[in-house]
Protein backbone atom coordinates (compact mmCIF):
# COMPACT_ATOMS: atom_id res chain seq x y z
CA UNK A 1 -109.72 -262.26 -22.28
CA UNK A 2 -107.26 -262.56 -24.58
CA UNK A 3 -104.42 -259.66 -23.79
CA UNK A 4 -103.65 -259.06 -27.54
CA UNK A 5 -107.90 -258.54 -28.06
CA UNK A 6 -107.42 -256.57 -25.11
CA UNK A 7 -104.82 -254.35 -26.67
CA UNK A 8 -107.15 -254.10 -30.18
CA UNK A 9 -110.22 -253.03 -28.07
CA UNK A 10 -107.73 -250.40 -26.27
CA UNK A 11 -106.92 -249.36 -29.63
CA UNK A 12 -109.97 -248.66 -30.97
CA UNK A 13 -111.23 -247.27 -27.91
CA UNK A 14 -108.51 -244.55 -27.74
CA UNK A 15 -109.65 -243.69 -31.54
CA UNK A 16 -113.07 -243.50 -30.99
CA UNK A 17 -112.62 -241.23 -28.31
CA UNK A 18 -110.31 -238.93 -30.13
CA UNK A 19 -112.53 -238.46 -32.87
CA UNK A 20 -115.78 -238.15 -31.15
CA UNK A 21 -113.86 -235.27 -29.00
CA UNK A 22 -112.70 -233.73 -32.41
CA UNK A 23 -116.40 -233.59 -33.48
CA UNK A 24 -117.48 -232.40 -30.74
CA UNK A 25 -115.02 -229.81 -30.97
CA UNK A 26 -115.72 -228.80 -35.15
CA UNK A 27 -119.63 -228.81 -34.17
CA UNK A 28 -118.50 -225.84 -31.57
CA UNK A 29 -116.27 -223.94 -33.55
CA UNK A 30 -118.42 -224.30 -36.60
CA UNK A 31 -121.58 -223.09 -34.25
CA UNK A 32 -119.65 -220.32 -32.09
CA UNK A 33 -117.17 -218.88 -35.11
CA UNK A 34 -118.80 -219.89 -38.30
CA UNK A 35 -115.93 -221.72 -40.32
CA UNK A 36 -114.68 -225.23 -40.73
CA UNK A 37 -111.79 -226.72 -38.95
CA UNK A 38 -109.54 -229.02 -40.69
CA UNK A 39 -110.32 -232.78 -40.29
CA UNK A 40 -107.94 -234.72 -38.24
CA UNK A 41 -108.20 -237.95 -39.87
CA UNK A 42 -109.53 -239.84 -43.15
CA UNK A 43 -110.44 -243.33 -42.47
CA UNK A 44 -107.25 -244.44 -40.97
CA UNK A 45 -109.06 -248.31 -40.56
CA UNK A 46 -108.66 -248.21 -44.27
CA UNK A 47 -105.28 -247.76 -45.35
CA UNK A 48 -103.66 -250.00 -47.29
CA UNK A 49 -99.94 -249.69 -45.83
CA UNK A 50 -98.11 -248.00 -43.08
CA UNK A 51 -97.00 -245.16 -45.28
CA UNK A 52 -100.66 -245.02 -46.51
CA UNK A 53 -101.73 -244.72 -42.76
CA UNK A 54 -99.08 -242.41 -41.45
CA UNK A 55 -98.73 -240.00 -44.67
CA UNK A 56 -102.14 -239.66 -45.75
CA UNK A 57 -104.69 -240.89 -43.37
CA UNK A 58 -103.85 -240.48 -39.68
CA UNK A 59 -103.26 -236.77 -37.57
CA UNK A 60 -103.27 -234.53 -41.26
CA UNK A 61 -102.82 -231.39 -39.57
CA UNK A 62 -99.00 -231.94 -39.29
CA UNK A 63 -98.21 -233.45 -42.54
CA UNK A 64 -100.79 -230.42 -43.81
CA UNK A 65 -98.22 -227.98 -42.07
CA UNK A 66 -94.75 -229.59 -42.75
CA UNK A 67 -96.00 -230.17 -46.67
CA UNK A 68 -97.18 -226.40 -46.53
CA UNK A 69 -93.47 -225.23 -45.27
CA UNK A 70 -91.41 -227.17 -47.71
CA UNK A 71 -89.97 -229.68 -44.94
């Protein structure tokens, strides 16, 4: 195979994983605690640009936090 198709299927591999383990993790928190965890991602395959992907789509949390602290 190809070693750039290789590197895609990595790719997508490594983010399906994430996010299942992310759900996984919600579903307990939600079950155990009763309240909602912030999501991680929003549709980062659909972005439009890299600052679309990195500033608005991909790992919120941290831009959530450094936008909350005025940085």
């Amino acid at each position: 195979m190809h070693p750039m198709v290789l590197s895609c299927l990595y790719c997508v591999h490594v983010y399906l994983n994430l996010e299942m383990i992310l759900a996984f993790a919600a579903t307990l928190v939600r079950t155990l605690f009763g309240f909602e965890l912030e999501p991680q991602f929003n549709d980062p395959y659909l972005a439009s640009s890299l600052q679309d992907f990195w500033s608005r789509r991909w790992n919120l949390v941290p831009a959530n936090i450094l936008r909350l602290t005025g940085v």
